[in-house]
C-alpha atoms as a PDB file:
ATOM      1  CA  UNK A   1       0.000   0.000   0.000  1.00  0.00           C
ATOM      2  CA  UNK A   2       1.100   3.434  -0.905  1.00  0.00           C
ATOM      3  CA  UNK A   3       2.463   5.992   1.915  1.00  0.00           C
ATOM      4  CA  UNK A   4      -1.015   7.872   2.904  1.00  0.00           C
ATOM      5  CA  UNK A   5      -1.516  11.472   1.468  1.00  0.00           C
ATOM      6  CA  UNK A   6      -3.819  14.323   2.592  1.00  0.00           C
ATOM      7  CA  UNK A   7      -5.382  16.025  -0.675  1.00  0.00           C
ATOM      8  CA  UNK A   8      -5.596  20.060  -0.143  1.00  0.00           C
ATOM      9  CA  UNK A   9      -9.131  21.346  -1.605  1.00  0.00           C
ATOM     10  CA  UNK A  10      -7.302  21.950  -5.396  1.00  0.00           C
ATOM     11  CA  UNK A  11      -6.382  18.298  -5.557  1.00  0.00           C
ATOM     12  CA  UNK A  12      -9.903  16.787  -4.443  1.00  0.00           C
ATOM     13  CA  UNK A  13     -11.403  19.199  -7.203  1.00  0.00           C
ATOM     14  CA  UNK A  14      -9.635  18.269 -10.039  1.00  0.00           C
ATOM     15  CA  UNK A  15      -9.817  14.181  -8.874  1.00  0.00           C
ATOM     16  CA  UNK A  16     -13.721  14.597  -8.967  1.00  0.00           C
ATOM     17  CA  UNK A  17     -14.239  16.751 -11.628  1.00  0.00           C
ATOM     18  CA  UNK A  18     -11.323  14.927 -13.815  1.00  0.00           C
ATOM     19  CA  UNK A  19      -9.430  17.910 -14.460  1.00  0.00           C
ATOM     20  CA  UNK A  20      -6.451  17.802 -17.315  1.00  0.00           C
ATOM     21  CA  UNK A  21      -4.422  19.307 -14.455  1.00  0.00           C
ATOM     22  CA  UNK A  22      -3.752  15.730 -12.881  1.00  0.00           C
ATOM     23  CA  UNK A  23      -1.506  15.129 -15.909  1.00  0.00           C
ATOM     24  CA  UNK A  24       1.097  17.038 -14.515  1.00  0.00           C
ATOM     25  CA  UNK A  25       0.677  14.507 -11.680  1.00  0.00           C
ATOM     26  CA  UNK A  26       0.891  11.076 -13.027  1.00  0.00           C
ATOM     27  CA  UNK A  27       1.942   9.603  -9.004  1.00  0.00           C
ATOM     28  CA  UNK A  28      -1.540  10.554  -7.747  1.00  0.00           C
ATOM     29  CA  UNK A  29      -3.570   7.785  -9.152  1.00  0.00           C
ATOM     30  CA  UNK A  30      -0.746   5.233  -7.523  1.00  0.00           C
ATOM     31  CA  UNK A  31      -1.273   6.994  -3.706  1.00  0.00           C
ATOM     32  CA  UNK A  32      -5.279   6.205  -2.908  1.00  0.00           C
ATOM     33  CA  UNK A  33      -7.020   6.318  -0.968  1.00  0.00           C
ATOM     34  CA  UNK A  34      -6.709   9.581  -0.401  1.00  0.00           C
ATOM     35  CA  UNK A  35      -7.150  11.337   2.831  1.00  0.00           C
ATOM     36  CA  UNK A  36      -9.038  14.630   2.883  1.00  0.00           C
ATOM     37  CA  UNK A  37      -9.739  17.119   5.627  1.00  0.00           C
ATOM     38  CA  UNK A  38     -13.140  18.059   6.977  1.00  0.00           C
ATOM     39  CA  UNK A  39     -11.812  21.435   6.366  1.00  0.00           C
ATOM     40  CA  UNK A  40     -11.617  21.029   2.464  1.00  0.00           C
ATOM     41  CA  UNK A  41     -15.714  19.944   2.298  1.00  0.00           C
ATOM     42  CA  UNK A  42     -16.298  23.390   3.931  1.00  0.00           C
ATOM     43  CA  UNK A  43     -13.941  25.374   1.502  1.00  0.00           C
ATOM     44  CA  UNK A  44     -16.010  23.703  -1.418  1.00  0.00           C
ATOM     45  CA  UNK A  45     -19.627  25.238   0.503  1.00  0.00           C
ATOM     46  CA  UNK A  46     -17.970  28.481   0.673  1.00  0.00           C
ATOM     47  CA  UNK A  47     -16.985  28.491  -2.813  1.00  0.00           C
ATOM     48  CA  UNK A  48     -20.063  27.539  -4.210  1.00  0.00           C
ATOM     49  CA  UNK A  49     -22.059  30.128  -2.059  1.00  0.00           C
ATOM     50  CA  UNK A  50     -19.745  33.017  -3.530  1.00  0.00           C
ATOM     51  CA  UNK A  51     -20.464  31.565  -7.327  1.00  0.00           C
ATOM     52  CA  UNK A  52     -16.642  30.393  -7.802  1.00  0.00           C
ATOM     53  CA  UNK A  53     -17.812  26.600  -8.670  1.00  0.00           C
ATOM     54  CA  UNK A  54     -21.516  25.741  -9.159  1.00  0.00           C
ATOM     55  CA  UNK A  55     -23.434  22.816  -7.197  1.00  0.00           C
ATOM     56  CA  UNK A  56     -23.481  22.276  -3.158  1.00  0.00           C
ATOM     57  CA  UNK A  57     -21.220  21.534  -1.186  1.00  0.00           C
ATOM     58  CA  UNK A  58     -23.695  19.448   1.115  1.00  0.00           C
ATOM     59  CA  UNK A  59     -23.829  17.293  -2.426  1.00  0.00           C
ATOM     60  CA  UNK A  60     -20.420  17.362  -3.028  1.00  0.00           C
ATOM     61  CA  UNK A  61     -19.690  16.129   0.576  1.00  0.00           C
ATOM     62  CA  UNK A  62     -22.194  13.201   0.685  1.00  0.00           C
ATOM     63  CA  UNK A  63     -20.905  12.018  -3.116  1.00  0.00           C
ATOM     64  CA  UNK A  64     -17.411  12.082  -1.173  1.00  0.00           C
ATOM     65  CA  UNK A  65     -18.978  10.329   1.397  1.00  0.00           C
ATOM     66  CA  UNK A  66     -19.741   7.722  -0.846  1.00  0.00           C
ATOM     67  CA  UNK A  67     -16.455   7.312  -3.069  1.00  0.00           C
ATOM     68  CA  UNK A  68     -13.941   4.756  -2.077  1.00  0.00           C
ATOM     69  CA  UNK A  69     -11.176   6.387  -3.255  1.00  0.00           C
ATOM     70  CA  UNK A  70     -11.123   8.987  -0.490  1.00  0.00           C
ATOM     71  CA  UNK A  71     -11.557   8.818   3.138  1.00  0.00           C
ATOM     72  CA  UNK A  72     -12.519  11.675   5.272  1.00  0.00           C
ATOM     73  CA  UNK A  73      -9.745  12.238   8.048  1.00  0.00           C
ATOM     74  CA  UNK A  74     -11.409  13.034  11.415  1.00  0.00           C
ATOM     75  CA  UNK A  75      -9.323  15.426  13.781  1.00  0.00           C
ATOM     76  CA  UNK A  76     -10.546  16.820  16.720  1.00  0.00           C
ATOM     77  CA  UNK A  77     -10.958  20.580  16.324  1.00  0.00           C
ATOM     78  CA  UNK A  78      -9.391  21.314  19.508  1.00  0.00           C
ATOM     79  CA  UNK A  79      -6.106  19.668  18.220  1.00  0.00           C
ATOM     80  CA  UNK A  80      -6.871  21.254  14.791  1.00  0.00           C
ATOM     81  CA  UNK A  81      -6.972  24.660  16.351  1.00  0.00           C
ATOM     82  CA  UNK A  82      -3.646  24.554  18.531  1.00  0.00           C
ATOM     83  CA  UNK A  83      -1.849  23.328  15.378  1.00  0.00           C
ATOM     84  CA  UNK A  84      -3.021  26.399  13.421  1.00  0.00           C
ATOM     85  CA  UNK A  85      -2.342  28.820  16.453  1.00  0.00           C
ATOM     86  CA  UNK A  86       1.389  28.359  15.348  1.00  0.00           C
ATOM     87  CA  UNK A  87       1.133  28.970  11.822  1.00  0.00           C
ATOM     88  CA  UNK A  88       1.485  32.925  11.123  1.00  0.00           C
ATOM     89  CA  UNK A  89       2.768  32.634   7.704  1.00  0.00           C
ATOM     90  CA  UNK A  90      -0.780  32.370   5.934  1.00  0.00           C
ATOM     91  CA  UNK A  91      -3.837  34.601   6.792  1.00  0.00           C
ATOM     92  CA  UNK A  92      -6.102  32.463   4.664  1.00  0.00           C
ATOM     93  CA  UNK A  93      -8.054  30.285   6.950  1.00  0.00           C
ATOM     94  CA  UNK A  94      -8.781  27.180   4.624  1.00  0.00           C
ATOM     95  CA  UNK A  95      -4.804  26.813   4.440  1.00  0.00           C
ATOM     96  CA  UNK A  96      -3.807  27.539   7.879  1.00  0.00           C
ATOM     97  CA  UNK A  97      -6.265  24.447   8.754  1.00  0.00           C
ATOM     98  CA  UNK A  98      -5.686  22.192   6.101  1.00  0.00           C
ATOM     99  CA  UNK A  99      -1.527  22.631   6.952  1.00  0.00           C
ATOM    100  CA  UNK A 100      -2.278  22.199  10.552  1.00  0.00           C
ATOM    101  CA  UNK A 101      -4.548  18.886   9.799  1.00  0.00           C
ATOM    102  CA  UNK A 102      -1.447  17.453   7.965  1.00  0.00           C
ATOM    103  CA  UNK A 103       0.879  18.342  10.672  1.00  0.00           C
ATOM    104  CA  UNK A 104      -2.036  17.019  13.397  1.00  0.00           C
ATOM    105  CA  UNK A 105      -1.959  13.945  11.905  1.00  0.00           C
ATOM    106  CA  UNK A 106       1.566  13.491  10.084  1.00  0.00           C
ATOM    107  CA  UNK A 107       0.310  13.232   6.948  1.00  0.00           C
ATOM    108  CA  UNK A 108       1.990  14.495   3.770  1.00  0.00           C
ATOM    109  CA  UNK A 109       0.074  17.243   2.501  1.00  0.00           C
ATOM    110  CA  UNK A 110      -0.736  17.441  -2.008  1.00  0.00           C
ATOM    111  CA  UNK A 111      -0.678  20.908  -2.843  1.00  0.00           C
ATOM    112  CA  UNK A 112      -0.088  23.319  -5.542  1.00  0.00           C
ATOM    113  CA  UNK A 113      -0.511  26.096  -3.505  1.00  0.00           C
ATOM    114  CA  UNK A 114       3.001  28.365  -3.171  1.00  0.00           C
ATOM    115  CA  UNK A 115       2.040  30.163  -0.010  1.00  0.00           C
ATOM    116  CA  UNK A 116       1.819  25.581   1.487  1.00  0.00           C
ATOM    117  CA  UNK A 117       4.555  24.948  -0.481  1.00  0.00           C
ATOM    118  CA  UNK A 118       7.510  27.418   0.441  1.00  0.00           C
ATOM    119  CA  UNK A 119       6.224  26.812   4.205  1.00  0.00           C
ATOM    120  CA  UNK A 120       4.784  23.635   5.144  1.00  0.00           C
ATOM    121  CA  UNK A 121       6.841  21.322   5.852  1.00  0.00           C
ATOM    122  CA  UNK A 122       5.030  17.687   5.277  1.00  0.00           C
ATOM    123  CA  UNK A 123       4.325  17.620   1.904  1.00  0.00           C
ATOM    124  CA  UNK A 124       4.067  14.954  -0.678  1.00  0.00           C
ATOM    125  CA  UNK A 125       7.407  13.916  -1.321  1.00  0.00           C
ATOM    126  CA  UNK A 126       7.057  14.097  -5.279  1.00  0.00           C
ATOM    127  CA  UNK A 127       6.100  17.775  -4.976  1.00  0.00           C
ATOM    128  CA  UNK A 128       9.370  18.609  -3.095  1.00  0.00           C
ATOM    129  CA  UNK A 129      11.266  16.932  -6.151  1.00  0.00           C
ATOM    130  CA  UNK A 130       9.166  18.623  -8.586  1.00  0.00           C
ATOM    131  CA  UNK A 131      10.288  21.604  -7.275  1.00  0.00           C
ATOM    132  CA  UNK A 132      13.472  20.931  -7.002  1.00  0.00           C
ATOM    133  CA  UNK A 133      13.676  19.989  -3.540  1.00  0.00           C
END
């Protein structure tokens, strides 16, 4: 079995809407299932309710729900919380919790995101050699 991952919200997008985007990433079909935060299903809400992606995320959760190539990765907000405490170097909110769920539960994070990637420091180890780590 493949080392476990946690997907940030980009990465569980373009896996359930089949994006051309997971070309780039050939190693993600080889790493499920794939571990995604709590955190991500509310991101999704809050972009559909500002018009960035259409649907619900109450929908989008319960198809998750129901897909056996992810599992949703319970952590208890209190630990959630004083992980994120500690991380100054983002002010968006989505980020700061998804980082602190990896680090929470010592799971690489998948991200494209350059704010996660110059900081965090449990990613996927095929995005530190992509970028030249």
């Amino acid at each position: 079995m493949a080392s476990e991952l946690l997907l940030d919200t980009h990465f569980l997008l373009w896996i359930t809407l089949g994006s051309k985007r997971l070309a780039d990433f050939p190693w993600i079909h080889d790493r499920t299932p794939w571990r995604i935060s709590p955190v991500s299903l509310l991101e999704i809400e809050f972009l559909a309710e500002v018009g960035r992606i259409e649907g619900s995320g109450h929908a989008f959760a319960e198809a998750i729900s129901r897909d056996g190539r992810f599992l949703v990765d319970e952590v208890p907000l209190a630990a959630l919380i004083r992980r994120a405490l500690d991380l100054s170097w983002t002010r968006d909110p989505f980020d700061r919790l998804l980082a602190a769920h990896s680090a929470a539960r010592r799971l690489p994070l998948c991200t494209v995101d350059g704010t996660l990637l110059r900081h965090h420091q449990l990613l996927a180890p095929e995005l530190s050699l992509e970028r030249g780590g």
